[in-house]
PDB file of N, CA and C in Angstrom:
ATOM      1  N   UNK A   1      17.846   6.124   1.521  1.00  0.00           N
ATOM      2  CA  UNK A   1      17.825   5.137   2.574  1.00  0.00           C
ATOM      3  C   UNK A   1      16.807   4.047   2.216  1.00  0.00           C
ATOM      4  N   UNK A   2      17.303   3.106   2.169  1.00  0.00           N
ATOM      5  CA  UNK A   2      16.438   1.692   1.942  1.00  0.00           C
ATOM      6  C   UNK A   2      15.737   1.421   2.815  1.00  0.00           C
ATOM      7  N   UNK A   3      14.354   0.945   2.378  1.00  0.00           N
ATOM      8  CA  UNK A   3      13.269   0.799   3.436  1.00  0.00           C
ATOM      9  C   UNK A   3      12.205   0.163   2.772  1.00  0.00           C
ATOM     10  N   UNK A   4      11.260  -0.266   3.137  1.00  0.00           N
ATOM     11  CA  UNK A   4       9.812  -1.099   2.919  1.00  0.00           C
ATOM     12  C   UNK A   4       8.521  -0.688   2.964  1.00  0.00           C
ATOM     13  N   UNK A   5       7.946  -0.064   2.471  1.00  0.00           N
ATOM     14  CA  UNK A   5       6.329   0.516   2.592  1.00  0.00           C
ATOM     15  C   UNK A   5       5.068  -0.433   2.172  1.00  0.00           C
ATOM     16  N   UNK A   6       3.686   0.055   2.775  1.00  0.00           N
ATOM     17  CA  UNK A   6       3.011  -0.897   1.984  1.00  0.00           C
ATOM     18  C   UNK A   6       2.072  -0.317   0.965  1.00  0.00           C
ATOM     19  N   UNK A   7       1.832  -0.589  -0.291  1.00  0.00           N
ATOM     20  CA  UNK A   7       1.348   0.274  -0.758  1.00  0.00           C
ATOM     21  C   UNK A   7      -0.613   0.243  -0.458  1.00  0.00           C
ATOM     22  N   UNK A   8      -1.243  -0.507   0.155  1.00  0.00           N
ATOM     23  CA  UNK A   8      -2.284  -0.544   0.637  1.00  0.00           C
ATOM     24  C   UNK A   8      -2.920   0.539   1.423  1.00  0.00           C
ATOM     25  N   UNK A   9      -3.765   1.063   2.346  1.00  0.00           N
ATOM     26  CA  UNK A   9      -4.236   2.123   2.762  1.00  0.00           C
ATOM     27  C   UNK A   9      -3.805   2.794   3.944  1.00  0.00           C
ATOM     28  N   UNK A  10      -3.012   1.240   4.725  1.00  0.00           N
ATOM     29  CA  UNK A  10      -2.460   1.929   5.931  1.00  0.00           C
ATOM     30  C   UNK A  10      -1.397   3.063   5.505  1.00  0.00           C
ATOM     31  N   UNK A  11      -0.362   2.923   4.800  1.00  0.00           N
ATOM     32  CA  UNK A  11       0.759   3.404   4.135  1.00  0.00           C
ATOM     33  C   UNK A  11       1.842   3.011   4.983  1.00  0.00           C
ATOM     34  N   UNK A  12       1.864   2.108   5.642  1.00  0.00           N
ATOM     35  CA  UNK A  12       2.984   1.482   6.552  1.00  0.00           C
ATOM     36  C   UNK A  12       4.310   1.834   6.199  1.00  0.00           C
ATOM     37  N   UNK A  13       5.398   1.322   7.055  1.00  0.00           N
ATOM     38  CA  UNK A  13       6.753   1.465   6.533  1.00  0.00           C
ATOM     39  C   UNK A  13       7.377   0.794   7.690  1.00  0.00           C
ATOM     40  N   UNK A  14       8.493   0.037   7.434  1.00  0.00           N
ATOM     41  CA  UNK A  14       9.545  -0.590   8.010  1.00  0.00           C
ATOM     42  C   UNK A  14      11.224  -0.502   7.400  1.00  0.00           C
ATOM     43  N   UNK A  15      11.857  -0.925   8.281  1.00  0.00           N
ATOM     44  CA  UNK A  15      12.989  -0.735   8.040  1.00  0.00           C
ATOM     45  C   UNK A  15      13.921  -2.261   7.225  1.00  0.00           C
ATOM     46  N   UNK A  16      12.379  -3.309   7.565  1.00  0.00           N
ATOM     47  CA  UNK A  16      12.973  -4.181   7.006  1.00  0.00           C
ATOM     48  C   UNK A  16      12.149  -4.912   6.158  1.00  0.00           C
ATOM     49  N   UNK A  17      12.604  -6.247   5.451  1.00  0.00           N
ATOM     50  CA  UNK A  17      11.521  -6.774   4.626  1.00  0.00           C
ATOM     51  C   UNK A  17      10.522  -7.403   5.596  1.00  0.00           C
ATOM     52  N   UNK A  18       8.824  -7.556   4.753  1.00  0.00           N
ATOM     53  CA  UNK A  18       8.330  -8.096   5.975  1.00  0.00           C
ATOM     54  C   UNK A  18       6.652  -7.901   5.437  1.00  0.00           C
ATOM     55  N   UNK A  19       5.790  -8.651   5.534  1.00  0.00           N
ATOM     56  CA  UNK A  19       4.304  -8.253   4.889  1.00  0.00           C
ATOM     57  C   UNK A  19       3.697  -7.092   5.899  1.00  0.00           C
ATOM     58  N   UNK A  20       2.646  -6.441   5.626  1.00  0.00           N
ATOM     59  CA  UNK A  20       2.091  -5.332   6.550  1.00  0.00           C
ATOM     60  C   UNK A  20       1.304  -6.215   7.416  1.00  0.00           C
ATOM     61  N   UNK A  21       1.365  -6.073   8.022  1.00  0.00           N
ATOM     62  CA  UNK A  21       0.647  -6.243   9.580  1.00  0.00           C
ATOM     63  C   UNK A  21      -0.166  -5.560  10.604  1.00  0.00           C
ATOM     64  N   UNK A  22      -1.116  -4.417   9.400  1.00  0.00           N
ATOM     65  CA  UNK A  22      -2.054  -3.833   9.717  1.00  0.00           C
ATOM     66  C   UNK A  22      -3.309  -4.297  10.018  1.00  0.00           C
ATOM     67  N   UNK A  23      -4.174  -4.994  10.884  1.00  0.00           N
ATOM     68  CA  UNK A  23      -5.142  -5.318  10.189  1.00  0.00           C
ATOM     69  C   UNK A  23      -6.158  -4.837   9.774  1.00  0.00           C
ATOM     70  N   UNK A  24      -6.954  -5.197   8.735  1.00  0.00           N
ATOM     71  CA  UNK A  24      -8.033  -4.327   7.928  1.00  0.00           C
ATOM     72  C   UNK A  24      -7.454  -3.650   6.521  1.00  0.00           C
ATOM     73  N   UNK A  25      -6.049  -3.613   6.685  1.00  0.00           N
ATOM     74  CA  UNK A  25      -5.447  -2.828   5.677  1.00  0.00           C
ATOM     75  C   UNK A  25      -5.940  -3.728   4.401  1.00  0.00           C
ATOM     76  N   UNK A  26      -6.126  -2.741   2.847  1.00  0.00           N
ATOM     77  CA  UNK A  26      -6.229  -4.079   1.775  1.00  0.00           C
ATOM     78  C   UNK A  26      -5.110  -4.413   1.504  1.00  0.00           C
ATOM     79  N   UNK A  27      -4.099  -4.976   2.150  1.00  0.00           N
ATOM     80  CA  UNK A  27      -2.593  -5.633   1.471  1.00  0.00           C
ATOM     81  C   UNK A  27      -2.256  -5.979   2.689  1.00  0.00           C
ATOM     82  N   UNK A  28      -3.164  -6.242   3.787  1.00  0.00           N
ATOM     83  CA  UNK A  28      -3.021  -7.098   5.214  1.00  0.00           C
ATOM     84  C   UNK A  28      -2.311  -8.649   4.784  1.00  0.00           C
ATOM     85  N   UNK A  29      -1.091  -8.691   5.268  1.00  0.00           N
ATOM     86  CA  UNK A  29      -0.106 -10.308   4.847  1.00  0.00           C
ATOM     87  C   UNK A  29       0.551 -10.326   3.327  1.00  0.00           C
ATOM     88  N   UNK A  30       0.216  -9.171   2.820  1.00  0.00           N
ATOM     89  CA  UNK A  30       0.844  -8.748   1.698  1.00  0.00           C
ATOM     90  C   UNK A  30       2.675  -8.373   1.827  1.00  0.00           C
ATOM     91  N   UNK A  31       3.502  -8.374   1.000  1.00  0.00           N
ATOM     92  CA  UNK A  31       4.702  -8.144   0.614  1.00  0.00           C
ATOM     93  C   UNK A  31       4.811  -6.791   0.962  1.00  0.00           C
ATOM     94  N   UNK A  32       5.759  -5.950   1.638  1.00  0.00           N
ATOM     95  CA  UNK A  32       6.367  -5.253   1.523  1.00  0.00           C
ATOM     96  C   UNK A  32       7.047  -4.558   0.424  1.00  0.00           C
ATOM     97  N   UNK A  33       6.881  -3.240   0.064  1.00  0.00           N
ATOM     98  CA  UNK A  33       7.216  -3.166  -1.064  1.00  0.00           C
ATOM     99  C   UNK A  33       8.989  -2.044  -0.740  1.00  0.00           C
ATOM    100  N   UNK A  34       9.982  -2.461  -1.662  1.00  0.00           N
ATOM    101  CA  UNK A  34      10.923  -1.636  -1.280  1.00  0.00           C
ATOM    102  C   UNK A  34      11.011  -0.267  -1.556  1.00  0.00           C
ATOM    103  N   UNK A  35      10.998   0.255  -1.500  1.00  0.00           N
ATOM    104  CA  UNK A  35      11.299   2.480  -1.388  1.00  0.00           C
ATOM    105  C   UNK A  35      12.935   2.525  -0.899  1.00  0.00           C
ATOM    106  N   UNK A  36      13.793   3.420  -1.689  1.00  0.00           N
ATOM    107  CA  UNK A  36      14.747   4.316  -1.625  1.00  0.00           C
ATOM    108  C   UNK A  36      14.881   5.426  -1.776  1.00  0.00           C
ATOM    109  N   UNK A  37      13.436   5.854  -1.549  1.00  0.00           N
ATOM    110  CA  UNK A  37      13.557   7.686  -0.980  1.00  0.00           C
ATOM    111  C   UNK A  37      14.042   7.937  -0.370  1.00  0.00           C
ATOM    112  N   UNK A  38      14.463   9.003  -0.610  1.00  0.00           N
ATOM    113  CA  UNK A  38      14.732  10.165   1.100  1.00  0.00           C
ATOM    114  C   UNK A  38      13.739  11.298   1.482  1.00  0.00           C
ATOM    115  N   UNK A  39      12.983  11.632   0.968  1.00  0.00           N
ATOM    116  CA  UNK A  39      11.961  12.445   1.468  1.00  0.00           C
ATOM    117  C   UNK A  39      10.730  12.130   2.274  1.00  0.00           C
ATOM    118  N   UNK A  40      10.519  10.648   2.034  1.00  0.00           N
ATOM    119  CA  UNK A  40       9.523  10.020   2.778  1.00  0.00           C
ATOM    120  C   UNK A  40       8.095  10.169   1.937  1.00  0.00           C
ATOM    121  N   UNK A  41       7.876  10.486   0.864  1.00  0.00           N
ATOM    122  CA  UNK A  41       6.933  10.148   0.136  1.00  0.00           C
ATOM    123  C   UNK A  41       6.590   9.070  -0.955  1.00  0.00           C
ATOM    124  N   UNK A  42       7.824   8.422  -1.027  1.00  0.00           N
ATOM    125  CA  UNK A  42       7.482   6.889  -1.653  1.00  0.00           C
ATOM    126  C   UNK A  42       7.085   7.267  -2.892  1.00  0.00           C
ATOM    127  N   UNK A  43       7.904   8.221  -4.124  1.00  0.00           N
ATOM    128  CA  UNK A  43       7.015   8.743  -5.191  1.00  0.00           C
ATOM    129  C   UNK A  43       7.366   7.651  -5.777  1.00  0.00           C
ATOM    130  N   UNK A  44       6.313   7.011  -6.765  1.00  0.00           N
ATOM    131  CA  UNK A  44       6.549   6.001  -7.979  1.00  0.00           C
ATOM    132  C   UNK A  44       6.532   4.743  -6.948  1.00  0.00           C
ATOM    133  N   UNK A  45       5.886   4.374  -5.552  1.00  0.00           N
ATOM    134  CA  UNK A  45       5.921   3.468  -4.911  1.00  0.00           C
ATOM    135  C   UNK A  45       4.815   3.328  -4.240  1.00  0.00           C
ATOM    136  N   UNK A  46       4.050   4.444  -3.727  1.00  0.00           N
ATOM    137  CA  UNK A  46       2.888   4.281  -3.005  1.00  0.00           C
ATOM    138  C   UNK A  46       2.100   5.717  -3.920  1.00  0.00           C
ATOM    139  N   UNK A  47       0.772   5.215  -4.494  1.00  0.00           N
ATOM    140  CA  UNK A  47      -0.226   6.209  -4.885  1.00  0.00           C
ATOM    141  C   UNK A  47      -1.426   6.070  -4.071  1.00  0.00           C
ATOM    142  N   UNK A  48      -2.081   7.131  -4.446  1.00  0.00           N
ATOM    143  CA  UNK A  48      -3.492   7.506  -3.788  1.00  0.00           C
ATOM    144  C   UNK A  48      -4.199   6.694  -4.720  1.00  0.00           C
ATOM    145  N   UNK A  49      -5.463   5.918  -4.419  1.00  0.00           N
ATOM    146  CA  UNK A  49      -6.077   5.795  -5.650  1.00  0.00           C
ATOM    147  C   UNK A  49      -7.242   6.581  -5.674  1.00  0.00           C
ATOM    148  N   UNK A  50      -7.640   7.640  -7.010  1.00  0.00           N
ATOM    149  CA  UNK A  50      -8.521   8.594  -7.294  1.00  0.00           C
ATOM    150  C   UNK A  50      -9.806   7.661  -7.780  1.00  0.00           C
ATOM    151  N   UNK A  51      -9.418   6.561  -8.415  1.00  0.00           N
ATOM    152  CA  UNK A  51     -10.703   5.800  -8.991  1.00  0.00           C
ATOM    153  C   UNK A  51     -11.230   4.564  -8.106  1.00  0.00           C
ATOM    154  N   UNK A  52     -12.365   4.290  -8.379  1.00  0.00           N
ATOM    155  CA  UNK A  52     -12.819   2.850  -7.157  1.00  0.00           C
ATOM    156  C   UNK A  52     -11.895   1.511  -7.511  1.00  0.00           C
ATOM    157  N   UNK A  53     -12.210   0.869  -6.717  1.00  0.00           N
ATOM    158  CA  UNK A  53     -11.585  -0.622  -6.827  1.00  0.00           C
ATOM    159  C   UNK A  53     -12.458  -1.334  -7.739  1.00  0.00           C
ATOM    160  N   UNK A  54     -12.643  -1.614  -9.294  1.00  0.00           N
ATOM    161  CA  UNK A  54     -13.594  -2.227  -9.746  1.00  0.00           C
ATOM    162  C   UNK A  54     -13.556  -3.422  -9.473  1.00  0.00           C
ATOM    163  N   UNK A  55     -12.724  -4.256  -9.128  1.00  0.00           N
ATOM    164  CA  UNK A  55     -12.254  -5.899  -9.014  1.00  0.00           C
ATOM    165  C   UNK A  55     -13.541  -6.189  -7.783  1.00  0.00           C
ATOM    166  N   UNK A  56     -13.223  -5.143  -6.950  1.00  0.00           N
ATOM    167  CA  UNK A  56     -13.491  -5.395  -5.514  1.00  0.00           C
ATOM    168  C   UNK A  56     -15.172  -5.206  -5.261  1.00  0.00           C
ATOM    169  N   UNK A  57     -16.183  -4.175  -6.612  1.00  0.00           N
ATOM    170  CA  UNK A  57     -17.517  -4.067  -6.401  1.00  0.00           C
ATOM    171  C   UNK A  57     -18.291  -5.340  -6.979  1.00  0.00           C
ATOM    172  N   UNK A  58     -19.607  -5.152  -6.042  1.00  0.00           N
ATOM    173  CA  UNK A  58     -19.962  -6.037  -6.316  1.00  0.00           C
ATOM    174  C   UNK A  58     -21.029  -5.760  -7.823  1.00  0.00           C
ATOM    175  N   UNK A  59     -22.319  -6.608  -8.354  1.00  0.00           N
ATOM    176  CA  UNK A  59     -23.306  -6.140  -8.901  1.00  0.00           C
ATOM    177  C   UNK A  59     -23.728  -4.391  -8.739  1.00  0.00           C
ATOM    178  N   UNK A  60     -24.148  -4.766  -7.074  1.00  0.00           N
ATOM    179  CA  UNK A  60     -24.820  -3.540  -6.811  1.00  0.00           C
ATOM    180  C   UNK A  60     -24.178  -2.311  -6.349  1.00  0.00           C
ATOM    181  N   UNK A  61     -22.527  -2.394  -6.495  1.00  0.00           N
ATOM    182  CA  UNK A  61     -22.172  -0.786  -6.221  1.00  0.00           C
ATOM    183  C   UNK A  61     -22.213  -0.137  -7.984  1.00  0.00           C
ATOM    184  N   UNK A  62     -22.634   1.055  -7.525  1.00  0.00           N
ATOM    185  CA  UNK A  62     -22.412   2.192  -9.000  1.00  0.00           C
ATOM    186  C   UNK A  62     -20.942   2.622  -8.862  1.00  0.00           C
ATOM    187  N   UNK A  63     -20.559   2.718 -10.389  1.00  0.00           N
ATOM    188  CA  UNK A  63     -19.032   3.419 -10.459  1.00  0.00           C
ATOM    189  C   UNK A  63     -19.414   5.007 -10.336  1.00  0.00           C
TER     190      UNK A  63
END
């Protein structure tokens, strides 16, 4: 079943195209991403991320 997730932290989902509209989320006004699962886990579409955001630290965070 065709559908839209976001891959950001909320883990949103819609039925149609459309940016997330979470706010606070990191992909807040971001694209929708498409998923054709059927199990509802979005494999190969939405991951966990295990490592930090390096883009996103500043000087003073430690990895």
């Amino acid at each position: 079943m065709l559908h839209y997730v976001c891959t950001g932290d909320c883990g949103g989902e819609s039925q149609r195209v459309g940016v997330c509209e979470s706010e606070g989320c990191s992909k807040e006004a971001q694209p929708l991403t498409e998923c054709n699962c059927d199990d509802g886990f979005h494999k190969g579409v939405v991951t966990i991320a295990d490592e930090p955001d390096i883009e996103s630290m500043d000087d003073h965070d430690n990895i």
